[in-house]
N, C-alpha and C. Protein backbone atom coordinates (compact mmCIF):
# COMPACT_ATOMS: atom_id res chain seq x y z
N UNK A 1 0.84 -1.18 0.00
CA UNK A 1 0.00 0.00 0.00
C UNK A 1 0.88 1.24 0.00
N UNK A 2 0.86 1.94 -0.90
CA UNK A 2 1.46 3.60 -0.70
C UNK A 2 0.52 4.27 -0.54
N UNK A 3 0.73 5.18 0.18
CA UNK A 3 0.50 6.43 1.39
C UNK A 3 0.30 7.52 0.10
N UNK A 4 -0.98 8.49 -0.15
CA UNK A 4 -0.57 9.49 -0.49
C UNK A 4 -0.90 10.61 0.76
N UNK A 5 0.54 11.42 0.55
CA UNK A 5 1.23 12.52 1.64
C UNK A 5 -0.14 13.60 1.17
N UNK A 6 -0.17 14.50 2.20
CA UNK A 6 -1.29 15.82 1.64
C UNK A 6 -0.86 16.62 1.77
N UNK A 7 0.73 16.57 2.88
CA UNK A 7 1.67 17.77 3.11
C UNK A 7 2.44 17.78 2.58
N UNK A 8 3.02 18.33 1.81
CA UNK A 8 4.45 18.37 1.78
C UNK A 8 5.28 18.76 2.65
N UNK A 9 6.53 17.70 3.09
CA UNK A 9 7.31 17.95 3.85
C UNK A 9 8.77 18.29 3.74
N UNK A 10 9.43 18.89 3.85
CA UNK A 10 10.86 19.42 3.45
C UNK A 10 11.92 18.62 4.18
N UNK A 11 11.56 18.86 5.33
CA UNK A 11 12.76 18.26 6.46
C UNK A 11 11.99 17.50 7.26
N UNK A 12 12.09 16.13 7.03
CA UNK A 12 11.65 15.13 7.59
C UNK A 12 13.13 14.44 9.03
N UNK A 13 12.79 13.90 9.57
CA UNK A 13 13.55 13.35 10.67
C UNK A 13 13.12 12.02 10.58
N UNK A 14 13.90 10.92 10.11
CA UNK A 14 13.51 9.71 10.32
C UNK A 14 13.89 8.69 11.50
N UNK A 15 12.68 8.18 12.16
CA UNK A 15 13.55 7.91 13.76
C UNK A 15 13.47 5.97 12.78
N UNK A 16 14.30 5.56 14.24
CA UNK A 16 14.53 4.42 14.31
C UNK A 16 13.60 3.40 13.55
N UNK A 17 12.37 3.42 14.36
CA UNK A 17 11.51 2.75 14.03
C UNK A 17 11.16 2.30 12.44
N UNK A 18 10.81 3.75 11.54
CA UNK A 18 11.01 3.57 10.49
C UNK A 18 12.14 2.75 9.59
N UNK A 19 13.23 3.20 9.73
CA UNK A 19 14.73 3.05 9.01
C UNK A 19 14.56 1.54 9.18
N UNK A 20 14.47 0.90 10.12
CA UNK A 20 14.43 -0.72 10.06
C UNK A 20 13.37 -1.20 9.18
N UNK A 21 11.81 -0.88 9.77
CA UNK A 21 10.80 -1.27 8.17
C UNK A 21 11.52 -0.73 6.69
N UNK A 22 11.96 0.57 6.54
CA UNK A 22 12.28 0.33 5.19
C UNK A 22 13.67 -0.43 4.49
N UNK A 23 14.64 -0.67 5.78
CA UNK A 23 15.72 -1.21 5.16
C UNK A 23 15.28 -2.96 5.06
N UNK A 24 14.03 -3.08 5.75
CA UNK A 24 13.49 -4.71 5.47
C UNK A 24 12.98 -5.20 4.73
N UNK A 25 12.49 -4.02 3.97
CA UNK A 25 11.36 -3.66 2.66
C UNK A 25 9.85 -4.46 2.56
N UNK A 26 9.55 -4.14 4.87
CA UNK A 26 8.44 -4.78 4.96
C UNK A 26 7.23 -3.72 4.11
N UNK A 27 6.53 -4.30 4.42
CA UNK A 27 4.66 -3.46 4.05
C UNK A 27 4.70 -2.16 5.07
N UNK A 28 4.96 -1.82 6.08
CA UNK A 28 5.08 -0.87 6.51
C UNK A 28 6.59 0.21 5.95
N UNK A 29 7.44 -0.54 5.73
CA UNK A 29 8.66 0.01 5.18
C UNK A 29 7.95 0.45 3.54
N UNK A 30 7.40 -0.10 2.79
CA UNK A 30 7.02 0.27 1.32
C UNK A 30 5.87 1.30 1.69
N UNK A 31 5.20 1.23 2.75
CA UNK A 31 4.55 2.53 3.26
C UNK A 31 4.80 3.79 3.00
N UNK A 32 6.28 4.10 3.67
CA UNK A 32 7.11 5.31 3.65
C UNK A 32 7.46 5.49 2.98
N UNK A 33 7.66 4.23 1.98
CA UNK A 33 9.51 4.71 0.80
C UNK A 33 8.82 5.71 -0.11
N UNK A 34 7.61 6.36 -0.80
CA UNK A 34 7.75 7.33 -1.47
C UNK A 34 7.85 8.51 -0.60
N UNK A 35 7.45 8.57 0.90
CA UNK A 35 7.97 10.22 1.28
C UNK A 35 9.64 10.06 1.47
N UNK A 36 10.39 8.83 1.90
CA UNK A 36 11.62 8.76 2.16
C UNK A 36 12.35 9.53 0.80
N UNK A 37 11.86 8.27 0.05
CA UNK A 37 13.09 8.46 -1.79
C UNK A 37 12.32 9.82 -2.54
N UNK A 38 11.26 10.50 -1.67
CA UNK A 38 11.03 11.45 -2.44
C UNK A 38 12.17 12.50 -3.04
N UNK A 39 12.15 13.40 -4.13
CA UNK A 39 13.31 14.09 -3.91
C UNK A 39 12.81 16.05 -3.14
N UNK A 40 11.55 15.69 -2.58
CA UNK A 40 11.02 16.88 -2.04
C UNK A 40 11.22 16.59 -0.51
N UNK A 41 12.10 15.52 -0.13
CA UNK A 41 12.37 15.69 0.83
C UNK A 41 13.83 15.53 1.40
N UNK A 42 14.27 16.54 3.00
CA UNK A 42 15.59 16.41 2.63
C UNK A 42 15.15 15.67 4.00
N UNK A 43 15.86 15.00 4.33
CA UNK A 43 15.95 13.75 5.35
C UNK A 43 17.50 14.11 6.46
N UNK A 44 16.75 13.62 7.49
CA UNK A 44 17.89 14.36 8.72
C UNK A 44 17.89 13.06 9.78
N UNK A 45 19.14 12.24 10.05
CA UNK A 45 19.03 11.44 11.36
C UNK A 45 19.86 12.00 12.27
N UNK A 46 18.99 12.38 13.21
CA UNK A 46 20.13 11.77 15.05
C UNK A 46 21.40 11.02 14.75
N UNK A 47 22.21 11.40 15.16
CA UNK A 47 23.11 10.02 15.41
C UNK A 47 22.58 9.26 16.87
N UNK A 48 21.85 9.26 17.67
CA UNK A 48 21.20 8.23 18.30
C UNK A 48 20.35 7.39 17.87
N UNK A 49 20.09 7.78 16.69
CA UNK A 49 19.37 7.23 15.57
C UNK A 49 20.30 5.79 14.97
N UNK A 50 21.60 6.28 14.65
CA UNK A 50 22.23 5.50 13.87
C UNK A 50 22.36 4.38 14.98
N UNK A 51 23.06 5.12 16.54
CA UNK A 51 23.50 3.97 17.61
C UNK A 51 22.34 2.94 17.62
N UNK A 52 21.04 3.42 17.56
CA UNK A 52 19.75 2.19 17.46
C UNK A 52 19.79 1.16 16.47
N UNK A 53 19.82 1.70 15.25
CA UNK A 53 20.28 0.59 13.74
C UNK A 53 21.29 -0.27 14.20
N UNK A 54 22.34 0.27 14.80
CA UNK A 54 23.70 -0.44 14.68
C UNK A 54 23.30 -1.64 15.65
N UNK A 55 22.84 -0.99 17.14
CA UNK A 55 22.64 -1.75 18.17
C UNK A 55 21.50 -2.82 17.55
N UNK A 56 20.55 -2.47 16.80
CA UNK A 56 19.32 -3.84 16.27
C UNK A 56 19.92 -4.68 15.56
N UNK A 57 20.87 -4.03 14.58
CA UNK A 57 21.73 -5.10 13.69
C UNK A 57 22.63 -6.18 14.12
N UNK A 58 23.58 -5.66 15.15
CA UNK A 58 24.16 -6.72 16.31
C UNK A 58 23.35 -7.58 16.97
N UNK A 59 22.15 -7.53 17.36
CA UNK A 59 21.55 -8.30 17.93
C UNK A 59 20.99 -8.97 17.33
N UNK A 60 20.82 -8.72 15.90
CA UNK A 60 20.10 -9.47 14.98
C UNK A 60 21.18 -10.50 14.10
N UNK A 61 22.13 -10.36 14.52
CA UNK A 61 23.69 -10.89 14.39
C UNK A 61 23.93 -10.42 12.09
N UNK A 62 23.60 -9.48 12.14
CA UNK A 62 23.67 -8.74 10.94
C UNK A 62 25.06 -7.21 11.02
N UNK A 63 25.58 -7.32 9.50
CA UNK A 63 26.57 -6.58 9.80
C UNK A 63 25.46 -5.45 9.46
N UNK A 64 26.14 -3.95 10.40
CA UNK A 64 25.28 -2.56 10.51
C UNK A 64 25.93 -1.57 9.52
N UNK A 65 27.42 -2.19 9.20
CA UNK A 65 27.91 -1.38 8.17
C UNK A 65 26.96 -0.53 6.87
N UNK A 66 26.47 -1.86 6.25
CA UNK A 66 25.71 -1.53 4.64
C UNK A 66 25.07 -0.19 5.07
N UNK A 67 24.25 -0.73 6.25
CA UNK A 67 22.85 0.52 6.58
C UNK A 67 23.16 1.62 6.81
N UNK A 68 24.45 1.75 7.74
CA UNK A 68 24.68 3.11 8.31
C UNK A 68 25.64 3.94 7.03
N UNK A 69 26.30 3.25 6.25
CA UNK A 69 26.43 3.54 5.04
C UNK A 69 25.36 4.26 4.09
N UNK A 70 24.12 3.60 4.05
CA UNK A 70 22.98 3.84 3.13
C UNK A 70 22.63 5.43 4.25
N UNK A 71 22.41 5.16 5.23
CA UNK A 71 21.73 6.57 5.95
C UNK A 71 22.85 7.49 5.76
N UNK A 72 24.19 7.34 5.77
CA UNK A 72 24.65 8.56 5.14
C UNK A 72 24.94 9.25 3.68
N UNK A 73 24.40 8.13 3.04
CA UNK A 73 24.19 8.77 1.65
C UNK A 73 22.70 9.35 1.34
N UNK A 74 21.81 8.78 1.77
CA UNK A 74 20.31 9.21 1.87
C UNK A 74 20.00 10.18 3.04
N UNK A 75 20.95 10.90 4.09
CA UNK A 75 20.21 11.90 5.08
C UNK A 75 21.62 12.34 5.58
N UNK A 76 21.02 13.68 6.53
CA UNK A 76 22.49 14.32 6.75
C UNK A 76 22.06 14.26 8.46
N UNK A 77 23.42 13.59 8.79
CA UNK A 77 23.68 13.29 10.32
C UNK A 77 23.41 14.03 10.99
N UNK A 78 22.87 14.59 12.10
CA UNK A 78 22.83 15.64 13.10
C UNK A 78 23.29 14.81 14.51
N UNK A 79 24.42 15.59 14.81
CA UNK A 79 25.73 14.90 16.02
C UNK A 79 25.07 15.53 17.12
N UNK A 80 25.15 14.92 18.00
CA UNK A 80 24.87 15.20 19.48
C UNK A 80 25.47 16.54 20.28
N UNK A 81 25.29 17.57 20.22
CA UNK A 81 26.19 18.21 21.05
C UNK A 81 25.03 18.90 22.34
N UNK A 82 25.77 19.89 22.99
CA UNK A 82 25.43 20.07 24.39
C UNK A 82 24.00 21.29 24.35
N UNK A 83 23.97 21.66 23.49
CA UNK A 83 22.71 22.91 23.15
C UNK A 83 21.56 21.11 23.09
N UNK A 84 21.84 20.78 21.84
CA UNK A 84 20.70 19.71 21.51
C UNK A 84 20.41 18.06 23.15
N UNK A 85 21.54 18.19 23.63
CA UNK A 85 21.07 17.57 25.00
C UNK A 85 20.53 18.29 26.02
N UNK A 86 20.43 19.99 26.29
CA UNK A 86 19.55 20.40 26.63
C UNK A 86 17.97 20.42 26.09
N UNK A 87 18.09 20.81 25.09
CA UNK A 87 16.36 20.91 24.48
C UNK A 87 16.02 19.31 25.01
N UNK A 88 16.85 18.21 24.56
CA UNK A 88 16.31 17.00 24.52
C UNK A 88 15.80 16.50 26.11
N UNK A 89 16.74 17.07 27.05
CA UNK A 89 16.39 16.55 28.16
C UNK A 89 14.70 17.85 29.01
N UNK A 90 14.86 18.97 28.13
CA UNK A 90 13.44 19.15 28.80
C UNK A 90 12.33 18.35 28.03
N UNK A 91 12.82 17.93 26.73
CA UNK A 91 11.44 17.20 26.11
C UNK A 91 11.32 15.82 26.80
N UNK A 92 12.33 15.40 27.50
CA UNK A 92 12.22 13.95 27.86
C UNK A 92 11.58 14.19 29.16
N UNK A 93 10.92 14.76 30.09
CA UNK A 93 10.78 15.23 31.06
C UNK A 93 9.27 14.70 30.96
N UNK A 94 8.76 16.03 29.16
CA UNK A 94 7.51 16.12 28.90
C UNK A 94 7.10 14.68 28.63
N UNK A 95 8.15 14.10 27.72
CA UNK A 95 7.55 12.80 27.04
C UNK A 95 7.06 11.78 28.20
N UNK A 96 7.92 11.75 29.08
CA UNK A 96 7.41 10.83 30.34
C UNK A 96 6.06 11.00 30.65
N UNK A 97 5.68 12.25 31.29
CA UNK A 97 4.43 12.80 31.73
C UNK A 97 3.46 11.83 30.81
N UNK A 98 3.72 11.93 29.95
CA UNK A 98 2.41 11.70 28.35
C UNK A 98 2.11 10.46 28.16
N UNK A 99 3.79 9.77 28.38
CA UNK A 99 3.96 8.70 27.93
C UNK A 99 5.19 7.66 28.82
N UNK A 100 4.90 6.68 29.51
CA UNK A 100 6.26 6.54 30.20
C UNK A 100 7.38 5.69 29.56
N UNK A 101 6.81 5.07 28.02
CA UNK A 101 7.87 4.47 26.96
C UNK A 101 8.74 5.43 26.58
N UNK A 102 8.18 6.70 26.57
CA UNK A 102 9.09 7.85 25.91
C UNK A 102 10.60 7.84 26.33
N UNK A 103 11.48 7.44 25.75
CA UNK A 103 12.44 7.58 26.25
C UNK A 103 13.97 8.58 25.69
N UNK A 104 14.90 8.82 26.55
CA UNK A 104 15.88 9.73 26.40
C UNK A 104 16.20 9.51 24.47
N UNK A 105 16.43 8.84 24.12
CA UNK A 105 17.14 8.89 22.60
C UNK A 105 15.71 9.04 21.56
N UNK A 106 14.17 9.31 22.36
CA UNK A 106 13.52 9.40 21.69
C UNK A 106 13.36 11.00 21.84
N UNK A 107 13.77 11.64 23.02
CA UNK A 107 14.01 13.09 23.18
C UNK A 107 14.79 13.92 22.15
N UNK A 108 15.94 13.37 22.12
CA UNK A 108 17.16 13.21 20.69
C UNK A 108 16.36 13.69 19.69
N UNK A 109 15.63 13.29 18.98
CA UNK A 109 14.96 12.36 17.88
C UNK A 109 13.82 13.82 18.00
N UNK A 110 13.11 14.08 19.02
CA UNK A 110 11.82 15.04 18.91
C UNK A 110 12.92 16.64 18.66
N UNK A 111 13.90 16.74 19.73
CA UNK A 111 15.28 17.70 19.76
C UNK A 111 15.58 18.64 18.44
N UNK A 112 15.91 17.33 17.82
CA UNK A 112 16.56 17.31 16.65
C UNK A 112 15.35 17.84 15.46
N UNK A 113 13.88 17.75 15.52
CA UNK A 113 13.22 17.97 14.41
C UNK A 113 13.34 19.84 14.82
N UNK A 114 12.84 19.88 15.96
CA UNK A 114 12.68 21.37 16.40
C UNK A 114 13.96 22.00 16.00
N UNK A 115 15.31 21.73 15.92
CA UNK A 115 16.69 22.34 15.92
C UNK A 115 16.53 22.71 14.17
N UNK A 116 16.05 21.31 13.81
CA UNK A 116 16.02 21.92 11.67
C UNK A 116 14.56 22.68 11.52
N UNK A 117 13.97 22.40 12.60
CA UNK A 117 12.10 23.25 11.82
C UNK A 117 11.61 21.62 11.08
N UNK A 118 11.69 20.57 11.34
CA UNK A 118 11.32 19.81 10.75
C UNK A 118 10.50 18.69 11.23
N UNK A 119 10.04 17.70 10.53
CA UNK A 119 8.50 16.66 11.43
C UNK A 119 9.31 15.27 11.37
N UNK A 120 9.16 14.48 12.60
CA UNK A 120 9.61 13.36 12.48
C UNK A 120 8.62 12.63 12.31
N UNK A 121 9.26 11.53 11.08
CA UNK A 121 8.59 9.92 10.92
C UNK A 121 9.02 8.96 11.64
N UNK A 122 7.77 8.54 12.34
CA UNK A 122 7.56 7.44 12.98
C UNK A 122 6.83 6.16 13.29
N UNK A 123 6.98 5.46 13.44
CA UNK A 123 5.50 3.92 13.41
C UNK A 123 5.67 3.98 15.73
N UNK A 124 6.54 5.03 16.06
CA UNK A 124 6.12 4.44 17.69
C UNK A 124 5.46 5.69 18.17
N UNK A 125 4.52 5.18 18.69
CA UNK A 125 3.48 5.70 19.51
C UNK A 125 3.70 6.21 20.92
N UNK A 126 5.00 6.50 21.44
CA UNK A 126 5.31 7.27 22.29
C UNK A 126 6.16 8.75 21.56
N UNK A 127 5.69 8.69 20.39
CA UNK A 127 6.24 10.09 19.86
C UNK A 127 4.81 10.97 19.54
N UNK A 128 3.42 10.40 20.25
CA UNK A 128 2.16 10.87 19.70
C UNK A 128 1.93 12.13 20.42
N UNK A 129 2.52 12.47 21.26
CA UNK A 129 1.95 13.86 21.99
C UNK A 129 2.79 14.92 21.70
N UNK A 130 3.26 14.73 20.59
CA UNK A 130 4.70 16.15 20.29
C UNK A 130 3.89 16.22 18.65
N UNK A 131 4.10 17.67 18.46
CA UNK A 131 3.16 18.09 17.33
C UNK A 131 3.92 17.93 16.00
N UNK A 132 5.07 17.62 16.43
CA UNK A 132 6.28 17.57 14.88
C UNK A 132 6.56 15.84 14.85
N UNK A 133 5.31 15.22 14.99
CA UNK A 133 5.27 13.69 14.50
C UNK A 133 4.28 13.57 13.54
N UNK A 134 4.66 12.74 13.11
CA UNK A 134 3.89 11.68 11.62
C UNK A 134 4.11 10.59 11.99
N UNK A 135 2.97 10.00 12.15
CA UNK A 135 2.53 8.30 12.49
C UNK A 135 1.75 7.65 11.27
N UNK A 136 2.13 6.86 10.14
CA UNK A 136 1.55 6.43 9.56
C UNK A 136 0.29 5.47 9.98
N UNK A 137 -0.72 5.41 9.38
CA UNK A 137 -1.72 4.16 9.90
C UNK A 137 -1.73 3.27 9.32
C-alpha cells in the first residue's frame, strides 16, 4: 500500500523505528519509501538514531555497516552536542508525563526535528503527543 502525503514535507527526521521497516522492505517500510526516496524531501538522522540501527543489527547478528552507510548517503547526520542535550532533556521530562515508553534517545529524535524546523517519521506511539510527529496508519 502507498501512502498518499497531503503535506508536503521538506525536512523530515527519520527515527529508528522507520529506518528498520524500510531497510526490510516490509509493508510498513514500502509505506514510507515514497515520502523517504522522495526528492522533495531532505531527510535528517540523530546520530542516536544510527546507535539504534547499529545496536538492532548486532543483535540481529547482521553486519550494521551496509545501513549506516545507506543513511549517510540518503540523510544528513545531526551529532549530538550540548545545546541539543539540553532541548532533549526538557522534552524527555515532557515525554514521560504523556507517555512513560518515551524515552531519552527518543528526546534526541523530537530535539533534533525542532533544531532543523522539521517533522519526524515514525511507526512508535510514544512520539504521539509532540506536534512535529507523523505516524503512519
Amino acid at each position: 500500500m502507498t501512502l498518499k502525503w497531503r503535506v508536503i514535507v521538506t525536512k523530515l527526521i527519520v527515527d529508528t523505528s522507520v529506518w528498520i521497516e524500510y531497510f526490510a522492505d516490509s509493508a510498513r517500510g514500502k509505506q514510507v519509501a515514497s515520502l523517504i526516496d522522495s526528492p522533495h524531501a531532505e531527510l535528517f538522522v540523530p546520530a542516536s538514531v544510527i546507535a539504534e540501527v547499529v545496536k538492532i543489527h548486532i543483535d540481529k547478528k547482521k553486519d550494521p555497516v551496509p545501513v549506516v552507510e545507506a543513511l549517510q548517503n540518503l540523510s544528513s547526520i545531526v551529532p549530538l552536542d550540548v545545546d541539543l542535550a539540553f532541548v532533549a532533556a526538557k522534552l524527555y521530562n515532557f515525554g514521560r508525563i504523556k507517555n512513560s515508553s518515551f524515552g531519552m534517545l527518543d528526546a534526541f529524535v523530537i530535539a533534533t526535528a525542532r533544531e532543523v524546523g522539521g517533522k519526524v517519521l515514525t511507526f512508535d506511539n510514544s512520539f504521539r503527543p509532540f506536534k512535529e510527529t507523523i505516524i503512519p496508519v
